[in-house]
PDB file of N, CA and C in Angstrom:
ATOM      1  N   UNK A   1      88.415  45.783 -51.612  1.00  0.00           N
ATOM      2  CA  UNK A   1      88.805  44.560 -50.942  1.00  0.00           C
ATOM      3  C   UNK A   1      89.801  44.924 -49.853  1.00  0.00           C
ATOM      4  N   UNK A   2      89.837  44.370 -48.932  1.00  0.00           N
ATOM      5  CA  UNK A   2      90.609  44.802 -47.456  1.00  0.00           C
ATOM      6  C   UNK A   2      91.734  43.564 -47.173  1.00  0.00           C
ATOM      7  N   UNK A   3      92.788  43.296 -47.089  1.00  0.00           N
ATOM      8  CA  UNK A   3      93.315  41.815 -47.087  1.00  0.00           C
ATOM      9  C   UNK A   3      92.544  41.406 -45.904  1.00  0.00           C
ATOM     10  N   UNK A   4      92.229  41.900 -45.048  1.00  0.00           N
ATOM     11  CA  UNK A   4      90.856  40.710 -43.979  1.00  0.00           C
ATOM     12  C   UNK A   4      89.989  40.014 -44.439  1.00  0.00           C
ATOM     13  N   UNK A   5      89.129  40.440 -45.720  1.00  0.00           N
ATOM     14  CA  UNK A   5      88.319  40.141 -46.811  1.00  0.00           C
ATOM     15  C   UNK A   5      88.633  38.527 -46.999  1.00  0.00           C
ATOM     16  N   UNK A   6      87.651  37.983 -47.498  1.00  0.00           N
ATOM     17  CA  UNK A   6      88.055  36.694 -48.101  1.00  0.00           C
ATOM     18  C   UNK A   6      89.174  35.903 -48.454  1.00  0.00           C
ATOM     19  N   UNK A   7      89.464  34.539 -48.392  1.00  0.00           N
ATOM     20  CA  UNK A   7      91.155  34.463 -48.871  1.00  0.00           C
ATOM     21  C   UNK A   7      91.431  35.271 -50.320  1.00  0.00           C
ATOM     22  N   UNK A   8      92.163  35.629 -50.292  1.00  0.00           N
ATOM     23  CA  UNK A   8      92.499  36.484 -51.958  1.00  0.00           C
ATOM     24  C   UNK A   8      94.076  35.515 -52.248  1.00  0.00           C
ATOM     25  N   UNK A   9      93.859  35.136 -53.724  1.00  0.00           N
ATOM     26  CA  UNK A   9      94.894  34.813 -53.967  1.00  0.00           C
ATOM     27  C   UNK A   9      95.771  35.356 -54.910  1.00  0.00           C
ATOM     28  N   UNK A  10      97.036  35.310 -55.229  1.00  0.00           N
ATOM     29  CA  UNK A  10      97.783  36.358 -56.402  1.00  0.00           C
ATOM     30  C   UNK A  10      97.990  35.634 -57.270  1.00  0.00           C
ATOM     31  N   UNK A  11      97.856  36.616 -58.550  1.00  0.00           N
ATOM     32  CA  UNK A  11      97.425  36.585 -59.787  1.00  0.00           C
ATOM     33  C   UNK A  11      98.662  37.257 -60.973  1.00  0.00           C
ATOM     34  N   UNK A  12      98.486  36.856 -61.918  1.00  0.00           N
ATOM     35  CA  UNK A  12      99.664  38.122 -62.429  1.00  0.00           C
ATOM     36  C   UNK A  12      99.069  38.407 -64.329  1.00  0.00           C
ATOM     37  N   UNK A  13      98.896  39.183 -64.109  1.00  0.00           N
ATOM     38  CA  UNK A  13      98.318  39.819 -65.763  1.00  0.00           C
ATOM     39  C   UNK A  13      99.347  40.284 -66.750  1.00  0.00           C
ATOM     40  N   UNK A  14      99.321  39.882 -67.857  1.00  0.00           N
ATOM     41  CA  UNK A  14      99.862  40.602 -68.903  1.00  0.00           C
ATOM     42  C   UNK A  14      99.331  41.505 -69.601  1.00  0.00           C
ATOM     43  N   UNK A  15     100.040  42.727 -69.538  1.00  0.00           N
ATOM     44  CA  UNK A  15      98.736  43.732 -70.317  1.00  0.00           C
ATOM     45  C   UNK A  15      99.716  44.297 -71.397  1.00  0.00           C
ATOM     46  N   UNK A  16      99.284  44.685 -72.793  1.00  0.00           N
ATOM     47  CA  UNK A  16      99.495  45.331 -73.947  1.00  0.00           C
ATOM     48  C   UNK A  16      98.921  45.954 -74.680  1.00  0.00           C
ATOM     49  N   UNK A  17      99.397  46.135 -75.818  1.00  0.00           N
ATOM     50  CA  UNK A  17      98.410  47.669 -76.227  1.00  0.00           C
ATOM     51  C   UNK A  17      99.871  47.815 -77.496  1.00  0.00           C
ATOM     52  N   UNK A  18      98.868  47.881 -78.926  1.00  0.00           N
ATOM     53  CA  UNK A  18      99.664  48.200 -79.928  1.00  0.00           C
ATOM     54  C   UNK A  18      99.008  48.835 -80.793  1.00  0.00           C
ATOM     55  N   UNK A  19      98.133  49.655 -80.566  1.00  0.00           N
ATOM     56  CA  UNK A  19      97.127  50.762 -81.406  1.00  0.00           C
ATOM     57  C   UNK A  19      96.477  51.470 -80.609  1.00  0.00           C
ATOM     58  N   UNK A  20      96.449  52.749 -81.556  1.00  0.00           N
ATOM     59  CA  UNK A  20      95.866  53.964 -80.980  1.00  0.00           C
ATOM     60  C   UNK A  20      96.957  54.772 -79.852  1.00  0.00           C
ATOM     61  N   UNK A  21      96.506  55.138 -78.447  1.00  0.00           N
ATOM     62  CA  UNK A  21      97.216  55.615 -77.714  1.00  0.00           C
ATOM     63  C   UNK A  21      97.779  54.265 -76.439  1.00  0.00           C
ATOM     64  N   UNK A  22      98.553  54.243 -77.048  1.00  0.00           N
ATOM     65  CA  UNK A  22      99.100  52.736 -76.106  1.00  0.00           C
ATOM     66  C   UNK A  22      99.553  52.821 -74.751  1.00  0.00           C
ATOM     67  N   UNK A  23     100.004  54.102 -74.285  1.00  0.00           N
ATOM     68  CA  UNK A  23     100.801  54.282 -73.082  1.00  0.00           C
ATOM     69  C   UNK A  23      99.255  54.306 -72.576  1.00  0.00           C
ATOM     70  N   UNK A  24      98.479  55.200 -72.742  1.00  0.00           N
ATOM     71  CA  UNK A  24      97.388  55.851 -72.327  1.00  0.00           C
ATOM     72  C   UNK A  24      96.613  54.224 -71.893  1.00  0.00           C
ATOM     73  N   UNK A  25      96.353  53.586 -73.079  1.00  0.00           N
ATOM     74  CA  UNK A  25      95.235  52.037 -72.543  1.00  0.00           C
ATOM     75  C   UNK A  25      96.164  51.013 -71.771  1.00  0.00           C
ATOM     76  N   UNK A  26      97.284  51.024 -71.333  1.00  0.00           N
ATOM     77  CA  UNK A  26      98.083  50.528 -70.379  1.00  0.00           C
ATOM     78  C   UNK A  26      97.826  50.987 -69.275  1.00  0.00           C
ATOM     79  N   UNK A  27      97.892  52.392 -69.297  1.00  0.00           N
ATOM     80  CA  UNK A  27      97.539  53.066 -67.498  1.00  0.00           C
ATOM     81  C   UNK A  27      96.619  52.980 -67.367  1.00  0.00           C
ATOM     82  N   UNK A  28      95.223  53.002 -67.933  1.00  0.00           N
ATOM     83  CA  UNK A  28      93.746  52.716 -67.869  1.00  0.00           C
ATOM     84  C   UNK A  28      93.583  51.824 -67.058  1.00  0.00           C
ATOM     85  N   UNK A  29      94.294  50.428 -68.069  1.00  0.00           N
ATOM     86  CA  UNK A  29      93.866  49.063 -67.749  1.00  0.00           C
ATOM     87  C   UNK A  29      94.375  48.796 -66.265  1.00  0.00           C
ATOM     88  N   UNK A  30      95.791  49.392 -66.129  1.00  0.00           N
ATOM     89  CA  UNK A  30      96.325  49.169 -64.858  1.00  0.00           C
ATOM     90  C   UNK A  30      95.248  49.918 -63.786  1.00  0.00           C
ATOM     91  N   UNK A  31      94.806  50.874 -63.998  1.00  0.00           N
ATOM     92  CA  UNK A  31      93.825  51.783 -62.906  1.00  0.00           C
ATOM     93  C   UNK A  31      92.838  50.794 -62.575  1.00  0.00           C
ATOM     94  N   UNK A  32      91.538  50.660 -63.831  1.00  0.00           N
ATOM     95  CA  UNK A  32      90.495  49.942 -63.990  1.00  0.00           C
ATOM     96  C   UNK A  32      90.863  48.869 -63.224  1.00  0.00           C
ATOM     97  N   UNK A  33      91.891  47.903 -63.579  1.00  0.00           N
ATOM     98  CA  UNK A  33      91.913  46.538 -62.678  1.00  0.00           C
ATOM     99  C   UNK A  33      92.131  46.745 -61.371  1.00  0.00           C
ATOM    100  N   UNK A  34      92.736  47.918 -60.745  1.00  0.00           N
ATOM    101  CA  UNK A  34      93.084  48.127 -59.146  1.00  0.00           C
ATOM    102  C   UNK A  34      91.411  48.876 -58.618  1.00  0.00           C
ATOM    103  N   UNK A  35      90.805  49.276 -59.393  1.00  0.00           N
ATOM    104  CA  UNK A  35      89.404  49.747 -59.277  1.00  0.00           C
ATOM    105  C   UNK A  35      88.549  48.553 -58.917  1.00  0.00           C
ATOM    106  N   UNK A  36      88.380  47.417 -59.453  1.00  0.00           N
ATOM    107  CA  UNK A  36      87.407  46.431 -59.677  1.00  0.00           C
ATOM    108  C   UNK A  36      87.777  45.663 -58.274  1.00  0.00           C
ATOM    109  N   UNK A  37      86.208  45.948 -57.699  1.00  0.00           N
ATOM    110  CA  UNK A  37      85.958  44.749 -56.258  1.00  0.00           C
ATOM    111  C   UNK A  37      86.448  43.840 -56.726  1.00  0.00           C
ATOM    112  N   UNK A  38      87.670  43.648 -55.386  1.00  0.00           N
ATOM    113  CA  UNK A  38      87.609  42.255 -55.054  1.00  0.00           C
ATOM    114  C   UNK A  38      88.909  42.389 -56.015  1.00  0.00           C
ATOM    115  N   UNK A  39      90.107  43.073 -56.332  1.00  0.00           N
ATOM    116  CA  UNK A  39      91.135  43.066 -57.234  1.00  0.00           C
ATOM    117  C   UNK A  39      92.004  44.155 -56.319  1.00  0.00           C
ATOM    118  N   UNK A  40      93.583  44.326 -55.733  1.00  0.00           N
ATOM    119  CA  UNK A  40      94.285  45.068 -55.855  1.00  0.00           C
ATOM    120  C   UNK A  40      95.380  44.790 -56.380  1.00  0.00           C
ATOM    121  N   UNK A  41      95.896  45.964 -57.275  1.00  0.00           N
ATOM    122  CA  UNK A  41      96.967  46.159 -58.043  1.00  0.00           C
ATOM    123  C   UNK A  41      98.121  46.031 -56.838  1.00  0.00           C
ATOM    124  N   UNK A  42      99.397  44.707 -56.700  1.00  0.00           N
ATOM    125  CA  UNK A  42      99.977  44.913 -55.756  1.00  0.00           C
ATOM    126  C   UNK A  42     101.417  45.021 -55.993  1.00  0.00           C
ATOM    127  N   UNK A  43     102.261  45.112 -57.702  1.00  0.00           N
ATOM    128  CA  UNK A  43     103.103  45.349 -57.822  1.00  0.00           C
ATOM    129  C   UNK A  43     103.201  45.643 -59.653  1.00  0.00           C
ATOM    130  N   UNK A  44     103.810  46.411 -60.305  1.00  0.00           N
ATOM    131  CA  UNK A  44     103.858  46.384 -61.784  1.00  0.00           C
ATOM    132  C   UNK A  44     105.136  46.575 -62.220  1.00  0.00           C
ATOM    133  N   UNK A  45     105.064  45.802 -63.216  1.00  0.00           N
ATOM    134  CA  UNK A  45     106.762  45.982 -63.710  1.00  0.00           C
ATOM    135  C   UNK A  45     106.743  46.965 -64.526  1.00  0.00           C
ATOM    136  N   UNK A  46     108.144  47.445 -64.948  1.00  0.00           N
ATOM    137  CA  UNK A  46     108.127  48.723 -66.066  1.00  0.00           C
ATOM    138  C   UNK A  46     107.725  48.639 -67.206  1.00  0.00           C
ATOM    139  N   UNK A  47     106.841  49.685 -68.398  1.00  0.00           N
ATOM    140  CA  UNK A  47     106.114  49.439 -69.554  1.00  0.00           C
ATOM    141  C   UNK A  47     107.596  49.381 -70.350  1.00  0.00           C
ATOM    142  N   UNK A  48     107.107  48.391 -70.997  1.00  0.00           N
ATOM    143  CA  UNK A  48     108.554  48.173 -72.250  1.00  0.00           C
ATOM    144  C   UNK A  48     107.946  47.955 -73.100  1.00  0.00           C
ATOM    145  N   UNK A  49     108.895  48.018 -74.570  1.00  0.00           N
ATOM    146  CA  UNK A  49     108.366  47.824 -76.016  1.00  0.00           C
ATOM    147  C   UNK A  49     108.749  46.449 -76.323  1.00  0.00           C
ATOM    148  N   UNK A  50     107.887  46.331 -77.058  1.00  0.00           N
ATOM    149  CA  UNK A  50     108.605  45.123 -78.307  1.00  0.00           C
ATOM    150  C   UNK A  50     107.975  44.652 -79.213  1.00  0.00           C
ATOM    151  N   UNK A  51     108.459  44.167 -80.714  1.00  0.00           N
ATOM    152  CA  UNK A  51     108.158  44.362 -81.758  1.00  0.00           C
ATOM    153  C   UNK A  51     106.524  42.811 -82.238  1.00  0.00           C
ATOM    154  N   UNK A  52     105.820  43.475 -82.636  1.00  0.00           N
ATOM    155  CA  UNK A  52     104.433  42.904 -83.093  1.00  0.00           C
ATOM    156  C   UNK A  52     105.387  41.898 -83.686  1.00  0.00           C
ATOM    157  N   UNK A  53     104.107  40.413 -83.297  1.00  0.00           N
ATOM    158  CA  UNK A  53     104.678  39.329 -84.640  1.00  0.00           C
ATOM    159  C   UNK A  53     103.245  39.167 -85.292  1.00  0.00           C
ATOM    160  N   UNK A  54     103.801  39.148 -86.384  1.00  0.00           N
ATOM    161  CA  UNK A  54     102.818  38.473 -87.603  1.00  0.00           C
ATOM    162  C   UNK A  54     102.362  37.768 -88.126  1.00  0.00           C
ATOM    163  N   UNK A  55     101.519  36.806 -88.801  1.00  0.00           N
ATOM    164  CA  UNK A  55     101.869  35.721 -89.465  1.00  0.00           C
ATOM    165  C   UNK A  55     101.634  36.480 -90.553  1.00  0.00           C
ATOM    166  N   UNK A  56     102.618  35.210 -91.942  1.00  0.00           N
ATOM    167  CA  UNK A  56     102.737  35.295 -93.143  1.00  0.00           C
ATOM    168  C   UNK A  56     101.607  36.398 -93.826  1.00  0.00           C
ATOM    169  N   UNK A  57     101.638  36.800 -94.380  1.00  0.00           N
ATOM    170  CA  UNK A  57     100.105  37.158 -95.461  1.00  0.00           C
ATOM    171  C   UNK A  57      99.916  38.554 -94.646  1.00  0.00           C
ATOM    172  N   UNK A  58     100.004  39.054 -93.299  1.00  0.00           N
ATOM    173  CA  UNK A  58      99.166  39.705 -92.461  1.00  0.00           C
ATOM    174  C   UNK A  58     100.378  41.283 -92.875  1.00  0.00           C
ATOM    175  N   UNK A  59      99.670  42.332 -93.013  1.00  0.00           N
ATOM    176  CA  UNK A  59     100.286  43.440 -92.995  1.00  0.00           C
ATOM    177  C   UNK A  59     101.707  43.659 -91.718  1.00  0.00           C
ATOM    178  N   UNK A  60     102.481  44.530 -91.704  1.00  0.00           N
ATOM    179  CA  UNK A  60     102.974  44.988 -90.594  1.00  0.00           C
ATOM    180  C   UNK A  60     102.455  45.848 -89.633  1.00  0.00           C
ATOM    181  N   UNK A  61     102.473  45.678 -87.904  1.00  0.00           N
ATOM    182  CA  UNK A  61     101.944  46.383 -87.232  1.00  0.00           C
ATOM    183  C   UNK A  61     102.609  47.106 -86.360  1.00  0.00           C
ATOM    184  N   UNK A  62     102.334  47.856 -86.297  1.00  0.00           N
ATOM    185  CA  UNK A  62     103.353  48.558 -84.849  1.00  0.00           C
ATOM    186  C   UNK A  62     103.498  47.984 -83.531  1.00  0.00           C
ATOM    187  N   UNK A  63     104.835  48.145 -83.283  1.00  0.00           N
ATOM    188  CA  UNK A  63     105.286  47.551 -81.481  1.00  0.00           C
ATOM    189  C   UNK A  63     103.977  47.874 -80.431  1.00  0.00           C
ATOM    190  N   UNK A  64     103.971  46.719 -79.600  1.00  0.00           N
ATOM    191  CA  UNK A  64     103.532  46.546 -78.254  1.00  0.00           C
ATOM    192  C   UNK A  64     104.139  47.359 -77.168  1.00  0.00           C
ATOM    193  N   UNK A  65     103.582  48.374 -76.642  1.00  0.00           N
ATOM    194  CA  UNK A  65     104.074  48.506 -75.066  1.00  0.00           C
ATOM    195  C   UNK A  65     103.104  47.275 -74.113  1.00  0.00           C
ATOM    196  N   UNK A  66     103.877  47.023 -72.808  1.00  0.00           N
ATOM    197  CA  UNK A  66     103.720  45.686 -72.395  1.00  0.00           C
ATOM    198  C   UNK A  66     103.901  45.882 -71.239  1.00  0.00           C
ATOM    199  N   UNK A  67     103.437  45.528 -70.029  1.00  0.00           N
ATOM    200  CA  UNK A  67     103.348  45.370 -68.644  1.00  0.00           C
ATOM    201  C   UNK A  67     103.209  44.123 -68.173  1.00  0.00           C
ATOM    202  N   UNK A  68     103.388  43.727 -66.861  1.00  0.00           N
ATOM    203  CA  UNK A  68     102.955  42.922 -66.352  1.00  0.00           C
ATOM    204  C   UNK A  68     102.390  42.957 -64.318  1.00  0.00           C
ATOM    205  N   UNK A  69     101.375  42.989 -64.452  1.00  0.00           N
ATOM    206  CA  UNK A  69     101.119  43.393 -62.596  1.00  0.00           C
ATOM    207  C   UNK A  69     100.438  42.136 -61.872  1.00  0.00           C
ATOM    208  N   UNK A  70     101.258  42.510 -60.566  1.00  0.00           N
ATOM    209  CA  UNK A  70     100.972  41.170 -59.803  1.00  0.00           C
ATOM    210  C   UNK A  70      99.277  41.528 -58.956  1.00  0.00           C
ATOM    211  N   UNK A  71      98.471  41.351 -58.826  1.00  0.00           N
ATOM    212  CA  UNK A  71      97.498  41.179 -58.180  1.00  0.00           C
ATOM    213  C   UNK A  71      96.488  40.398 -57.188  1.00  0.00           C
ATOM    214  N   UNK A  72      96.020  41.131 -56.145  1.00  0.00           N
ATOM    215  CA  UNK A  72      95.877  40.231 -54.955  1.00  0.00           C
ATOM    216  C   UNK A  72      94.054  40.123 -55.479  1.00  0.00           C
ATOM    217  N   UNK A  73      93.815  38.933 -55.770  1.00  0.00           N
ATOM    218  CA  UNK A  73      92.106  39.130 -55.636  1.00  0.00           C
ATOM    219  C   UNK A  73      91.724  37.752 -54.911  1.00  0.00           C
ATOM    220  N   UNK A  74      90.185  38.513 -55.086  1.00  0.00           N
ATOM    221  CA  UNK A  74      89.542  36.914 -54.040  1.00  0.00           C
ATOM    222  C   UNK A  74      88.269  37.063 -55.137  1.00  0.00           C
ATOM    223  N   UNK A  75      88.200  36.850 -56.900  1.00  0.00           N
ATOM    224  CA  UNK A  75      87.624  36.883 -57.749  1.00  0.00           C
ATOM    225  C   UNK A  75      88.241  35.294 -58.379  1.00  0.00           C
ATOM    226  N   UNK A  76      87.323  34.957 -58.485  1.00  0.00           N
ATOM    227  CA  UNK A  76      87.988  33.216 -59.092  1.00  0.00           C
ATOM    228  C   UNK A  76      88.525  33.309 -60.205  1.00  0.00           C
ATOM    229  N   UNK A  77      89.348  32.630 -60.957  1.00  0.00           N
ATOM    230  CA  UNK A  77      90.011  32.635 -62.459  1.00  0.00           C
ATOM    231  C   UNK A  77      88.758  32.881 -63.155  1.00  0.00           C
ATOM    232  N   UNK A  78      87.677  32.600 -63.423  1.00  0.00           N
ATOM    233  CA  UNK A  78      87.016  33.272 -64.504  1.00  0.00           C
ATOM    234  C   UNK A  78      86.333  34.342 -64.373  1.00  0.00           C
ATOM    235  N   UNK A  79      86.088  34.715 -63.480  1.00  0.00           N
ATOM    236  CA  UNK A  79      85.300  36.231 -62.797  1.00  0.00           C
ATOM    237  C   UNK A  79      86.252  37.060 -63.247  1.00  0.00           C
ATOM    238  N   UNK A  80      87.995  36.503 -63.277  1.00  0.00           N
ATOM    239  CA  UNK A  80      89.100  37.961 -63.566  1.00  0.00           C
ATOM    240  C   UNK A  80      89.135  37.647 -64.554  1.00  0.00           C
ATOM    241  N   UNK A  81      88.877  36.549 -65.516  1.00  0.00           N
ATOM    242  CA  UNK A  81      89.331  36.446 -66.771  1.00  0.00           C
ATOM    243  C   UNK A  81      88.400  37.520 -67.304  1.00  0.00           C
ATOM    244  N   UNK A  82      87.101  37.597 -67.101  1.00  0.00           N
ATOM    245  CA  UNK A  82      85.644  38.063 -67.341  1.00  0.00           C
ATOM    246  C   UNK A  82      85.958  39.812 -67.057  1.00  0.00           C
ATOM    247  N   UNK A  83      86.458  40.121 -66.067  1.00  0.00           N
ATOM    248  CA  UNK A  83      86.803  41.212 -66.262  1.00  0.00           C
ATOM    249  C   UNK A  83      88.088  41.535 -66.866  1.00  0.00           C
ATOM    250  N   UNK A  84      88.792  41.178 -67.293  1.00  0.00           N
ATOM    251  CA  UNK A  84      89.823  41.338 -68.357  1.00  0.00           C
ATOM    252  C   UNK A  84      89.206  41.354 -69.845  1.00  0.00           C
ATOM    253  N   UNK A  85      88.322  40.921 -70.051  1.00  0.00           N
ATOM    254  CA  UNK A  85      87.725  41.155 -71.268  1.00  0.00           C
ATOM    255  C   UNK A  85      86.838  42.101 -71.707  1.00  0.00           C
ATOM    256  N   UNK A  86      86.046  42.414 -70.450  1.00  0.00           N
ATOM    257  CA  UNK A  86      85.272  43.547 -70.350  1.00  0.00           C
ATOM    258  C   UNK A  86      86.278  44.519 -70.235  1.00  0.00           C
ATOM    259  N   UNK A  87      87.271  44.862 -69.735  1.00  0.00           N
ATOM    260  CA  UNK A  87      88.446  46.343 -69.610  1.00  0.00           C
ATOM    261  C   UNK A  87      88.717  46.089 -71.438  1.00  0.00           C
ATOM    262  N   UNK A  88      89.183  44.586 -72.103  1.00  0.00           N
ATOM    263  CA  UNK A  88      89.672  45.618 -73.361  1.00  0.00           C
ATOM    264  C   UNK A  88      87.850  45.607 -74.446  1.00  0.00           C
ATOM    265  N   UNK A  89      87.177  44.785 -74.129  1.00  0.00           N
ATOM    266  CA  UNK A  89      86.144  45.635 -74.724  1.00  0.00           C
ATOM    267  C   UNK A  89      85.755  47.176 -74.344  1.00  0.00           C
ATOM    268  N   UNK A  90      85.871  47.494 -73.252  1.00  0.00           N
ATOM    269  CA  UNK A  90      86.047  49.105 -72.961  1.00  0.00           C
ATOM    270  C   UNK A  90      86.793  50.457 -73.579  1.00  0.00           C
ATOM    271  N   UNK A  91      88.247  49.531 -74.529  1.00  0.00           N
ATOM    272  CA  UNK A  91      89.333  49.671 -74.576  1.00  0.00           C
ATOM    273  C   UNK A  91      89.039  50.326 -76.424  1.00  0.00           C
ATOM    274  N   UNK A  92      88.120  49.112 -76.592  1.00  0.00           N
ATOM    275  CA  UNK A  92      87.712  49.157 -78.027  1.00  0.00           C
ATOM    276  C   UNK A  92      88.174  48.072 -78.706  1.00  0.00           C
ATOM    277  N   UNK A  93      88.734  47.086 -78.434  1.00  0.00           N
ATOM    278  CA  UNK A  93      89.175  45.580 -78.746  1.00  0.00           C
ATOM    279  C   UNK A  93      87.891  45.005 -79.599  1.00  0.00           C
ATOM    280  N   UNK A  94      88.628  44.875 -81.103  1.00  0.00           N
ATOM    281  CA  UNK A  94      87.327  43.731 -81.072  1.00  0.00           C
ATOM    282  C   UNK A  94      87.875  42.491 -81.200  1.00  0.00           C
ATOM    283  N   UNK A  95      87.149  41.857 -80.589  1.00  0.00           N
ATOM    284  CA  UNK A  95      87.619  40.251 -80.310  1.00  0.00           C
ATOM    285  C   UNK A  95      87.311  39.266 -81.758  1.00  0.00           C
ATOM    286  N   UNK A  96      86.095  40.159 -82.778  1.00  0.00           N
ATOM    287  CA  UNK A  96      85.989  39.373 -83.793  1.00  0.00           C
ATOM    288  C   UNK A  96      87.109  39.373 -85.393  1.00  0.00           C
ATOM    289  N   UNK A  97      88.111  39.560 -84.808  1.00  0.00           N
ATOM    290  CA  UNK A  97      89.086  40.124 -85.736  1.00  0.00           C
ATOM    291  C   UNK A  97      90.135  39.288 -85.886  1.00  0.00           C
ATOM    292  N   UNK A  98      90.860  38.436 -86.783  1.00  0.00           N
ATOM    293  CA  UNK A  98      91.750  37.405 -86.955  1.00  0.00           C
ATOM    294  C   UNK A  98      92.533  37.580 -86.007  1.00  0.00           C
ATOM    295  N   UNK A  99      93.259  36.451 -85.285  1.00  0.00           N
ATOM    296  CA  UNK A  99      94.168  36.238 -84.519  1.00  0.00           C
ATOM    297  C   UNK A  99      95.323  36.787 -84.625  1.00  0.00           C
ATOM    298  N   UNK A 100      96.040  37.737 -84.055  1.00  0.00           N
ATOM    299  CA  UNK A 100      97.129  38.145 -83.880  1.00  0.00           C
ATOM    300  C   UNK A 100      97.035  39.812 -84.585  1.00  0.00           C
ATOM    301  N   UNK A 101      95.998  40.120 -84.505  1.00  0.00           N
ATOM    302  CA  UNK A 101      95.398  41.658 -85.321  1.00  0.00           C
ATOM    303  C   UNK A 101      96.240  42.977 -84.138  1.00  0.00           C
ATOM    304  N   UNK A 102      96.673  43.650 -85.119  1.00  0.00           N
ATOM    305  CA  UNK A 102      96.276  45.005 -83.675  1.00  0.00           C
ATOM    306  C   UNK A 102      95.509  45.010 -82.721  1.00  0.00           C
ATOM    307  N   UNK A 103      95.457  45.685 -81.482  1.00  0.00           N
ATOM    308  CA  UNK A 103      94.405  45.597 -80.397  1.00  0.00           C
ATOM    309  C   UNK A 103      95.162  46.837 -79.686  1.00  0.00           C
ATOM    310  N   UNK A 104      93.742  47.291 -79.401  1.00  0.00           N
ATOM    311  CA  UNK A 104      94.023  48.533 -78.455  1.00  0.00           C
ATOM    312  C   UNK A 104      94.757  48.185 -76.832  1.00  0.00           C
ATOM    313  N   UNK A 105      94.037  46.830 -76.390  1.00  0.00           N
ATOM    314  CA  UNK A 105      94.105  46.158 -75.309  1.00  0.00           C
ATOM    315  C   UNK A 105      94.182  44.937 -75.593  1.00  0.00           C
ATOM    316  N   UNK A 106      95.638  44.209 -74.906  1.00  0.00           N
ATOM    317  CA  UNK A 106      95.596  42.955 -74.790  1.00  0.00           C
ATOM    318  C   UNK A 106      95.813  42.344 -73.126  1.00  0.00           C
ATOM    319  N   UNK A 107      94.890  41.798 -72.536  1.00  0.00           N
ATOM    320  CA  UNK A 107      94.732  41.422 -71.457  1.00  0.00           C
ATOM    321  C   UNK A 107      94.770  39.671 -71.263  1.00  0.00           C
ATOM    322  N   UNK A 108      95.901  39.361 -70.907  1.00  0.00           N
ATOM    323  CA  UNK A 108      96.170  37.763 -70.350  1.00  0.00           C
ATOM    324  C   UNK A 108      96.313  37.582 -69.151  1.00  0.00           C
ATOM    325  N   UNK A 109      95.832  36.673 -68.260  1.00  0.00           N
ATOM    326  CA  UNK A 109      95.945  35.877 -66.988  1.00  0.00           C
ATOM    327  C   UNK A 109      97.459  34.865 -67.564  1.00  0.00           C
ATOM    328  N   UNK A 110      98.365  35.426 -67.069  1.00  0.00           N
ATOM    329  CA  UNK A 110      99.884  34.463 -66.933  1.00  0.00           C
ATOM    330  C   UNK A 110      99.829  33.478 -65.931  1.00  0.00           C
ATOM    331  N   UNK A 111      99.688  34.259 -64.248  1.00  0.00           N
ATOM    332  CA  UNK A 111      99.267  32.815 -63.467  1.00  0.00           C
ATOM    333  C   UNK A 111      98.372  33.569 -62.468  1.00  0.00           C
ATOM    334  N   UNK A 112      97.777  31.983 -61.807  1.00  0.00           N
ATOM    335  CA  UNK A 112      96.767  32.285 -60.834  1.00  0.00           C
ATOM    336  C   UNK A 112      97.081  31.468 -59.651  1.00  0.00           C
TER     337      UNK A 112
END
């Protein structure tokens, strides 16, 4: 995408990762999303930790490393949502797994 390109508007993602190699599916996800037509990566804040919540009943899990990057696209809210799901299915995420589970990749649209 070229900023001459289509109007592009900014976006801002939350990305996490609390299993397996976490630093590692953070920089991925950050690459992969500056990779994908029609998406540039145009600012990221620093990876920080912080501690998994649980609900009642659910084992303990290990801390989140956590990002957040601002991004310029001209991909509509569900085209990026759509590829945010496809990066943590890539990731190894399974989506069919109780709410609030470990995940290799956690990918949120904060704003658009």
């Amino acid at each position: 995408m070229k900023k001459s390109d289509a109007e592009a508007t900014t976006a801002y993602v939350g990305i996490g990762s609390n299993l397996g190699d976490r630093a590692k599916f953070v920089s991925q996800a950050i690459a992969s999303l500056n990779a994908t037509e029609g998406v540039i990566v145009t600012a990221c804040s620093p990876v920080y930790e912080s501690e998994a919540l649980v609900l009642d009943g659910q084992p303990p899990q290990g801390d989140f490393l956590n990002a957040v990057v601002e991004v310029l696209t001209t991909l509509a809210p569900r085209g990026l949502l759509d590829r945010c799901r496809q990066l943590e299915q890539i990731a190894g995420r399974a989506h069919e797994r109780p709410r609030w589970s470990p995940r290799t990749l956690d990918l949120d649209i904060l704003a658009f």
